[in-house]
Structure formats: structure tokens, C-alpha cells
C-alpha atoms as a PDB file:
ATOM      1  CA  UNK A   1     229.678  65.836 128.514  1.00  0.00           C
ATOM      2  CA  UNK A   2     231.953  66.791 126.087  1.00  0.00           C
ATOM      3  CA  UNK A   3     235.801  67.549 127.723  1.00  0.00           C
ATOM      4  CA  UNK A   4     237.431  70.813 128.440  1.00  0.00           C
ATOM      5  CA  UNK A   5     239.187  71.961 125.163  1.00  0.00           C
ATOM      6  CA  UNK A   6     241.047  75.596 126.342  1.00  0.00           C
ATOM      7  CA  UNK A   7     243.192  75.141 129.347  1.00  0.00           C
ATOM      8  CA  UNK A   8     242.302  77.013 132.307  1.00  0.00           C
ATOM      9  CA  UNK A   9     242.947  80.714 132.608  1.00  0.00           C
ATOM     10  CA  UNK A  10     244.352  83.009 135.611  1.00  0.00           C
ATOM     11  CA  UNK A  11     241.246  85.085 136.224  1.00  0.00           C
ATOM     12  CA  UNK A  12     240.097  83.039 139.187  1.00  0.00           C
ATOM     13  CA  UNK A  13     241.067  80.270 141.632  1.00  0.00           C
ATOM     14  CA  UNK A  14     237.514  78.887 142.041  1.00  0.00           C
ATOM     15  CA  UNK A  15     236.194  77.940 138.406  1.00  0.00           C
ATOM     16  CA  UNK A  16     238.203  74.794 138.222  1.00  0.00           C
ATOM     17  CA  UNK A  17     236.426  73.596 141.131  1.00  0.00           C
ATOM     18  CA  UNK A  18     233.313  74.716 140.508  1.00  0.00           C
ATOM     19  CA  UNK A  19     233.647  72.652 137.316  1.00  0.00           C
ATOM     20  CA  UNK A  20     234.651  69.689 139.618  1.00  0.00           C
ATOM     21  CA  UNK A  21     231.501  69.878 141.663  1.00  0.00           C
ATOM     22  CA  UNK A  22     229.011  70.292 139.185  1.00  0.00           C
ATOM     23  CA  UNK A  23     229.777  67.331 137.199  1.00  0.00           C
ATOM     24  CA  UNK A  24     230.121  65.350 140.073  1.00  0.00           C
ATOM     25  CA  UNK A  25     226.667  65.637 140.688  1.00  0.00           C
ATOM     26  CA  UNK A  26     225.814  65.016 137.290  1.00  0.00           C
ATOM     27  CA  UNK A  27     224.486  68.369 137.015  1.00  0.00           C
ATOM     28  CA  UNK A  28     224.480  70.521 133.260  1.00  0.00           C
ATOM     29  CA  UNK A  29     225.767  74.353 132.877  1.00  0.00           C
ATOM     30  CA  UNK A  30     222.263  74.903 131.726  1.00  0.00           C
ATOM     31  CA  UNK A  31     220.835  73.785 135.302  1.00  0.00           C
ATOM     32  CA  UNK A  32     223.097  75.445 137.654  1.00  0.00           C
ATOM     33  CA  UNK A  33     222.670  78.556 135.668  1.00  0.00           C
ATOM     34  CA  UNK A  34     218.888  78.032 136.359  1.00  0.00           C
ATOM     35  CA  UNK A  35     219.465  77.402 140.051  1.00  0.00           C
ATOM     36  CA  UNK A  36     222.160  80.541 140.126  1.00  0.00           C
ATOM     37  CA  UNK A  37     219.075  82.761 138.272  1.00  0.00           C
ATOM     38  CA  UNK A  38     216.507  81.666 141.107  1.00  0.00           C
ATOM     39  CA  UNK A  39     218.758  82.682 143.802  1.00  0.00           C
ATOM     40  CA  UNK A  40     219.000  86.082 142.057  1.00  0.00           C
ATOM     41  CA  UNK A  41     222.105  85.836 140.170  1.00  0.00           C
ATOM     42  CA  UNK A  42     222.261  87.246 136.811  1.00  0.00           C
ATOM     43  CA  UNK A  43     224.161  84.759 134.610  1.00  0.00           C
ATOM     44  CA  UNK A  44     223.778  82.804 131.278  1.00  0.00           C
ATOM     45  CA  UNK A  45     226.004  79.829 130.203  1.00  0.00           C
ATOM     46  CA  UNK A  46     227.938  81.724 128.294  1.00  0.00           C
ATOM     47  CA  UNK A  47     229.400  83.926 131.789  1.00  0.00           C
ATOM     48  CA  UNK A  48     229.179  80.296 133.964  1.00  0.00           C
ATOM     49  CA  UNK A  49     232.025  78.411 130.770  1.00  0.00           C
ATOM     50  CA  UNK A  50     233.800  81.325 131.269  1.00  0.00           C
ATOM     51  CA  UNK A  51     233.999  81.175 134.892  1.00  0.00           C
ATOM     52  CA  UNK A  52     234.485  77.446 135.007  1.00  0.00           C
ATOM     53  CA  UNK A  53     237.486  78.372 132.577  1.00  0.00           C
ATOM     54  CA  UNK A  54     238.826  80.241 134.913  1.00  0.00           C
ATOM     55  CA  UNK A  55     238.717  83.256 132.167  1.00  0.00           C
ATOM     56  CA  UNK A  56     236.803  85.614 133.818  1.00  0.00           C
ATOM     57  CA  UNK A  57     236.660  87.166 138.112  1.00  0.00           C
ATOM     58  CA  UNK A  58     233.911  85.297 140.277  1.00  0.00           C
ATOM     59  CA  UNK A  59     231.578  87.691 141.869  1.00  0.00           C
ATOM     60  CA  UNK A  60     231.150  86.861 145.557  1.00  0.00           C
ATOM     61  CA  UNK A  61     227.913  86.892 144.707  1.00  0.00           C
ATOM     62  CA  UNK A  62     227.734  83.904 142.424  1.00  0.00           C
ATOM     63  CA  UNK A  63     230.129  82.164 144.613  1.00  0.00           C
ATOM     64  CA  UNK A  64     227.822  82.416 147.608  1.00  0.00           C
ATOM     65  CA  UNK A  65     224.831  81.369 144.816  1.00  0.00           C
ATOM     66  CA  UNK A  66     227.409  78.497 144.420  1.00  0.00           C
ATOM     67  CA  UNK A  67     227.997  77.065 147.557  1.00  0.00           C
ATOM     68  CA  UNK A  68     224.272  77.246 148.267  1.00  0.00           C
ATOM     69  CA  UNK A  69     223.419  75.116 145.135  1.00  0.00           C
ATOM     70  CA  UNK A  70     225.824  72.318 146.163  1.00  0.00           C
ATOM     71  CA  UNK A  71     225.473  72.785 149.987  1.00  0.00           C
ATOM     72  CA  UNK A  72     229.306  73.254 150.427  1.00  0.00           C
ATOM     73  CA  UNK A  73     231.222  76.455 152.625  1.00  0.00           C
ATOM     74  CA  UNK A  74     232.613  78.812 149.747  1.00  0.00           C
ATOM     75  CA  UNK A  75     236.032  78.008 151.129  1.00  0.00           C
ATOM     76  CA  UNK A  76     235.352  74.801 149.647  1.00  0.00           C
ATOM     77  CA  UNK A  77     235.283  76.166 145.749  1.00  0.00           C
ATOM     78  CA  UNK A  78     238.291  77.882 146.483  1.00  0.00           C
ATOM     79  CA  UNK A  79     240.344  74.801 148.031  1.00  0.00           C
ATOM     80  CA  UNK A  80     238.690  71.696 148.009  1.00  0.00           C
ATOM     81  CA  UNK A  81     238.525  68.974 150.414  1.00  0.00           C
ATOM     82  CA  UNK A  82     241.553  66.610 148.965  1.00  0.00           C
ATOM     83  CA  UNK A  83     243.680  69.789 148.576  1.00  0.00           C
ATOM     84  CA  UNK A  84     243.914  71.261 151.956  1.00  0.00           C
ATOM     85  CA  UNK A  85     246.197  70.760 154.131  1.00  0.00           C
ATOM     86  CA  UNK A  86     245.989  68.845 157.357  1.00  0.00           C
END
């Protein structure tokens, strides 16, 4: 995988950690923009980078696609495990 070369932007609070997630599992753009299309979600890779970026707003839609795919609550892509608070 080659590394992030644009910092992230201010469009969302979710792409970051989306980002996170998929390449934990090992997982491709390519294939969770698959898995997003299956559920119904209309997105190509170009749309998902942008969202990972964090340059473009997260439709609820493709978060809920999201969380599905990776079997996580949305709150989850918007503050991750580590980061909350106890």
C-alpha cells in the first residue's frame, strides 16, 4: 500500500478512521468499494480516497454501508475504540 501523500482535510471526522479500519483488515479501496456497491451505495474509488482524505462529507448512507462491511457501530468510524473516553 502505498502511504498517504495529502494530509487530511476538514470535510469529515470519519475518513481517517475509515482509512484505519480498512487497512487493518488488509482490505484494498477497490474491495470495499465493491462491498459498498453491493449494499447499494453508489461510489467509485475515486469518491472512497476522497472520503478517506477527509476531503469530501460522508453520506450517512455510506457510513451505515461502512459499519456493515467491517461489523463495527457507526459511532465507531467517528471515534474509535482507543480514542474514547472512559
Amino acid at each position: 500500500m502505498k502511504p498517504r501523500v495529502q494530509p487530511y482535510g476538514t470535510k469529515n471526522i470519519s475518513g481517517a478512521n475509515i482509512e484505519k479500519l480498512r487497512k487493518a483488515r488488509g482490505m484494498r479501496q477497490f474491495e470495499l468499494v465493491q462491498q459498498m456497491q453491493l449494499r447499494g451505495v453508489d461510489i467509485n474509488p475515486s469518491s472512497l480516497s476522497k472520503l478517506e482524505g477527509q476531503v469530501r462529507i460522508a453520506s450517512d448512507r455510506e457510513l451505515y454501508a461502512i459499519a456493515q462491511i467491517f461489523s463495527v457501530p457507526m459511532e465507531e468510524l467517528i471515534h474509535p475504540k482507543e480514542e474514547k473516553a472512559e
